[in-house]
N, C-alpha and C. Protein backbone atom coordinates (compact mmCIF):
# COMPACT_ATOMS: atom_id res chain seq x y z
N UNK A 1 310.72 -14.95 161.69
CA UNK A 1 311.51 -15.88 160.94
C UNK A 1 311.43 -17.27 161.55
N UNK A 2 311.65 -17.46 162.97
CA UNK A 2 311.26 -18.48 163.47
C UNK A 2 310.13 -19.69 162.92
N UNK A 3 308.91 -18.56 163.24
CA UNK A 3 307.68 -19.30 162.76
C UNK A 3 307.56 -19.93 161.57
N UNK A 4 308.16 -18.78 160.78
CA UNK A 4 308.73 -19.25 158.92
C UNK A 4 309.10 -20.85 159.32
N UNK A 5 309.91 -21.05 159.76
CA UNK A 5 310.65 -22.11 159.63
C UNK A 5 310.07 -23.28 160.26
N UNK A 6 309.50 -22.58 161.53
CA UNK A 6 308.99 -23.73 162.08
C UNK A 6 307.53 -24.66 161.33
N UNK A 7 306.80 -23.76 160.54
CA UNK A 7 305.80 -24.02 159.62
C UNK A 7 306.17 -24.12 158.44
N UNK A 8 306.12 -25.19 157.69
CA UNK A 8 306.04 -25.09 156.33
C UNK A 8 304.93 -24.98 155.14
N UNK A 9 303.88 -24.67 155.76
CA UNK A 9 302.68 -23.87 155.27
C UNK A 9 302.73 -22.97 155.59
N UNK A 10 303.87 -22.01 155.71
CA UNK A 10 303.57 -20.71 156.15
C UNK A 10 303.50 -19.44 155.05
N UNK A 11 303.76 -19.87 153.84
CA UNK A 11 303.25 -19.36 152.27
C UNK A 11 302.02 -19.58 152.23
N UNK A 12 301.10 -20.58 152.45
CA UNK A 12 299.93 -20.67 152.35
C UNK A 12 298.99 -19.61 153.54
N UNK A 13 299.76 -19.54 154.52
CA UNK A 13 299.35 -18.81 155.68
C UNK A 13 299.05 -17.16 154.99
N UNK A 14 300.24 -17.03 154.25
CA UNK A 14 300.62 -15.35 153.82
C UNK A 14 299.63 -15.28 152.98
N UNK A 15 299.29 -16.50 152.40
CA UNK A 15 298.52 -15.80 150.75
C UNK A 15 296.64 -16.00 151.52
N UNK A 16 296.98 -16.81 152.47
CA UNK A 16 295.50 -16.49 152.97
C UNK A 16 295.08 -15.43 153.67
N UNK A 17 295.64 -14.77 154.52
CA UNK A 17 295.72 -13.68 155.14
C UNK A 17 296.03 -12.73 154.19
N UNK A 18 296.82 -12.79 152.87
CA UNK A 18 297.22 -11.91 152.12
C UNK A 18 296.04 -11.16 151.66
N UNK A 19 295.53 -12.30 151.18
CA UNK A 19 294.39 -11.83 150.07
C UNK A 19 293.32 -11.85 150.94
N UNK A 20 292.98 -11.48 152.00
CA UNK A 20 291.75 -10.78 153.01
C UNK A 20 292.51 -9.04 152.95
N UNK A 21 293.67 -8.89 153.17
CA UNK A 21 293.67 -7.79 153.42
C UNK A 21 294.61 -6.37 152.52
N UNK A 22 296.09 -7.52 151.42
CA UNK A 22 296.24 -7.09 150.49
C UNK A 22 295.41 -6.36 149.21
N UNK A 23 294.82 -7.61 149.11
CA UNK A 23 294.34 -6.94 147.69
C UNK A 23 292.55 -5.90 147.83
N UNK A 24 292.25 -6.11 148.90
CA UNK A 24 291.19 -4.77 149.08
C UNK A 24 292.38 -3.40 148.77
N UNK A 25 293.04 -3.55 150.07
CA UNK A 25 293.86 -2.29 149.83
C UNK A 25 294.78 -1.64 148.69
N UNK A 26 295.59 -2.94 147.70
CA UNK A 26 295.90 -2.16 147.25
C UNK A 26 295.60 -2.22 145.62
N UNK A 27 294.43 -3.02 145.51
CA UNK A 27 294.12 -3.22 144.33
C UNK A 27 292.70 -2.13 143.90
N UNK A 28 291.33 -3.06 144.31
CA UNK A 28 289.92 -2.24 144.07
C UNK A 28 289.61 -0.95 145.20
N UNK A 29 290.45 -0.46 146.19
CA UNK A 29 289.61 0.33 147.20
C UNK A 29 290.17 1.65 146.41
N UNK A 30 291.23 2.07 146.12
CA UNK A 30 291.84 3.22 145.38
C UNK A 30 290.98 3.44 144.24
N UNK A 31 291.21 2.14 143.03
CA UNK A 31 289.93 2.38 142.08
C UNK A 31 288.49 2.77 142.26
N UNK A 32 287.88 2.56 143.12
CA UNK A 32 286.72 2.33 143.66
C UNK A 32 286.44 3.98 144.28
N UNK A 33 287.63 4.24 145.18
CA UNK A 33 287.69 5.89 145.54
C UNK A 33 288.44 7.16 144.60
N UNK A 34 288.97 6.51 143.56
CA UNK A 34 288.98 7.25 142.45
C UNK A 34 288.13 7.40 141.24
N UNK A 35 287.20 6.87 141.11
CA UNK A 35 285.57 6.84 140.80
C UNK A 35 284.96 8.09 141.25
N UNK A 36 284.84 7.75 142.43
CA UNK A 36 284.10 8.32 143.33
C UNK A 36 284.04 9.89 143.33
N UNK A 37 285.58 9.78 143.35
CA UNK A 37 286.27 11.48 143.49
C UNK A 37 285.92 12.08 142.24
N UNK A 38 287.06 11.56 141.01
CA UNK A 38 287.41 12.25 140.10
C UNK A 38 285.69 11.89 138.90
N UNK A 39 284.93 11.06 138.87
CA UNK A 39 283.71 11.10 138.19
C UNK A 39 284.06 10.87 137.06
N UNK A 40 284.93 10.23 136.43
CA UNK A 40 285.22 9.96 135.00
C UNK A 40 283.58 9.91 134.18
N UNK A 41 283.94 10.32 132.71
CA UNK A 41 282.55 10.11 131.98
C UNK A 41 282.69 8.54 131.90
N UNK A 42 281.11 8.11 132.03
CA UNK A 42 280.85 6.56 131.94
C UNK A 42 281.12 6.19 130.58
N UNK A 43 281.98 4.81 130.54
CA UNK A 43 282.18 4.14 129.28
C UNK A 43 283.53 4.76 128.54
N UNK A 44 284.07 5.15 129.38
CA UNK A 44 285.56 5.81 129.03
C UNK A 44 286.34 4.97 129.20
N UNK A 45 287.45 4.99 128.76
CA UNK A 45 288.86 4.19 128.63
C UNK A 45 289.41 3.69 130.19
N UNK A 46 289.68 5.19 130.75
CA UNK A 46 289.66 5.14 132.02
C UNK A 46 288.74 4.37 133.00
N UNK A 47 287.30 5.07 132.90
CA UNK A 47 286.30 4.06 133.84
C UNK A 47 286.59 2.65 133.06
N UNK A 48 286.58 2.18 132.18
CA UNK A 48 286.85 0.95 131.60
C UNK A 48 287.93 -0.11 132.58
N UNK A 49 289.08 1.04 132.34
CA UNK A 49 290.11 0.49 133.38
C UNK A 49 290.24 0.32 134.84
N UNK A 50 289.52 1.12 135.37
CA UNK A 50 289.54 1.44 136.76
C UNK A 50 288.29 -0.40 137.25
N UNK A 51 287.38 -0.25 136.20
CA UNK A 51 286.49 -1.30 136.69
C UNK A 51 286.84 -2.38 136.39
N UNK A 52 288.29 -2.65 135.64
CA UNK A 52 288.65 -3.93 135.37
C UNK A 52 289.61 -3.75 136.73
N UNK A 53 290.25 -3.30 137.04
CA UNK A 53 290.95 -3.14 137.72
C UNK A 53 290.47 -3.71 139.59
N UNK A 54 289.09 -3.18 139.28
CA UNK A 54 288.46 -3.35 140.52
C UNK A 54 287.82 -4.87 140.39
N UNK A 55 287.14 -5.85 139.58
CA UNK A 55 286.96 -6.70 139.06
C UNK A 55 288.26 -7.77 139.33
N UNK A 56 289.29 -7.67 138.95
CA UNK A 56 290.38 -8.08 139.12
C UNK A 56 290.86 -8.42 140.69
N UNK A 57 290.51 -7.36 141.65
CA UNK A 57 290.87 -7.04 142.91
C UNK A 57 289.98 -7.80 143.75
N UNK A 58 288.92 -7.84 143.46
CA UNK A 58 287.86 -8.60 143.95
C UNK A 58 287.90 -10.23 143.78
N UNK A 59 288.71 -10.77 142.01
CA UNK A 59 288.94 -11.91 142.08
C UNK A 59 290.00 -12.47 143.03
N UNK A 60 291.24 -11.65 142.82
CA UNK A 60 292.20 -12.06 143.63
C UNK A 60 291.82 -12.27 145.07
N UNK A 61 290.69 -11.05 145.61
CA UNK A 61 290.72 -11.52 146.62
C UNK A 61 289.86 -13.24 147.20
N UNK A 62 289.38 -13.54 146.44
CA UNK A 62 288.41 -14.64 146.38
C UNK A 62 289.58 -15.48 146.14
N UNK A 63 290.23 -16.08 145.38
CA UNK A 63 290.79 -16.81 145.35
C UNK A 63 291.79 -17.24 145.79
N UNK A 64 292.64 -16.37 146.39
CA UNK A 64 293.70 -16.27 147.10
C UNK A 64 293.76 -17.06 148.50
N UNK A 65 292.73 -16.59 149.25
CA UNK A 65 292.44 -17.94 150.12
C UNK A 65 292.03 -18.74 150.22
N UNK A 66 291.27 -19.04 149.18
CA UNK A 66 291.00 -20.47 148.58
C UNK A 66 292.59 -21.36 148.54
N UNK A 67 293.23 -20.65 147.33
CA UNK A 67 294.77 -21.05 146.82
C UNK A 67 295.37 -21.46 148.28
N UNK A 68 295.49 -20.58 149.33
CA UNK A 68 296.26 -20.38 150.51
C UNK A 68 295.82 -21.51 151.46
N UNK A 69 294.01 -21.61 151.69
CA UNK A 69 293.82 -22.86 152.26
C UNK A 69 294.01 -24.29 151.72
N UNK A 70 293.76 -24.29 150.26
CA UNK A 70 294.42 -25.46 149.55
C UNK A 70 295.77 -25.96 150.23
N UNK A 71 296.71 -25.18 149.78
CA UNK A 71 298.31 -25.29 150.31
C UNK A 71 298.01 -25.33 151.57
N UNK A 72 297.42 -25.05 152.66
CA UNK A 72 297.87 -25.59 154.20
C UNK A 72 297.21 -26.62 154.14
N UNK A 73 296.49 -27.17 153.59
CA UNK A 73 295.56 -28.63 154.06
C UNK A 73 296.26 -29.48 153.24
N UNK A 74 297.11 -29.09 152.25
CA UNK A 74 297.81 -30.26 151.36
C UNK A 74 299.05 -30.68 151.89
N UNK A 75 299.52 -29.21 152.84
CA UNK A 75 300.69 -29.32 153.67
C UNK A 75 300.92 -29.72 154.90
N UNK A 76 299.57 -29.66 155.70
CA UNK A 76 299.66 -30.15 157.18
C UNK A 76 298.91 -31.54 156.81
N UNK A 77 298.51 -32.32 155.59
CA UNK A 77 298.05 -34.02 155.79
C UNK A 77 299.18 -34.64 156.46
N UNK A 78 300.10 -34.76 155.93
CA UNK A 78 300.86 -35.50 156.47
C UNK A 78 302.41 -34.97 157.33
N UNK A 79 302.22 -33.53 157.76
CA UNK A 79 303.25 -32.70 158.55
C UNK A 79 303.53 -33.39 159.63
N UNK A 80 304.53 -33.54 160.60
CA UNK A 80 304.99 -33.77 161.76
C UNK A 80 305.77 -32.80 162.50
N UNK A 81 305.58 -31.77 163.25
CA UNK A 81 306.35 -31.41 163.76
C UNK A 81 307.65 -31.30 164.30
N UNK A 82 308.40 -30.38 163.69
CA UNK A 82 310.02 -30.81 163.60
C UNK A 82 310.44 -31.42 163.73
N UNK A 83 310.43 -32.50 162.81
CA UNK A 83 310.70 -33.52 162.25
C UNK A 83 311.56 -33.63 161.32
C-alpha cells in the first residue's frame, strides 16, 4: 500500500506487469490446453470460441503494456517525488 501511494503510476505498473502474466494465464493458456485435451471437431462453435478466445488473450496481452508503459511515461514527465 505504501508503494501505491508513494507512486502514482502505479496502475500503469499493474497493467504492465499485468498483462505479461495475467492474461497468458487466465485467458489463452486454458483455451489452448483445452484444445489440446478435449479435440473438439474443427470448425465447431466451440473450437470457434475457444480460438477467439485465445486471439483475444494474446491481444490483451500485447497491448496492455503498451497501455501500461504509455501511462508511466505520461506520468513520471513531469512527477516529483512527494511532492
Amino acid at each position: 500500500m505504501v508503494i501505491a501511494i508513494c507512486f502514482p503510476f502505479f496502475g500503469g505498473l499493474l497493467s504492465f506487469f499485468g498483462g505479461f502474466a495475467f492474461a497468458p494465464t487466465s485467458y489463452y493458456l486454458p483455451c489452448i490446453i483445452w484444445l489440446i485435451i478435449c479435440k473438439p471437431k474443427r470448425f465447431s462453435l466451440t473450437w470457434f470460441i475457444n480460438w477467439i478466445c485465445i486471439v483475444l488473450g494474446v491481444l490483451l496481452m500485447v497491448l496492455s503494456p503498451i497501455g501500461g508503459l504509455r501511462s508511466i511515461i505520461v506520468s513520471a514527465k513531469d512527477y516529483k517525488f512527494f511532492s
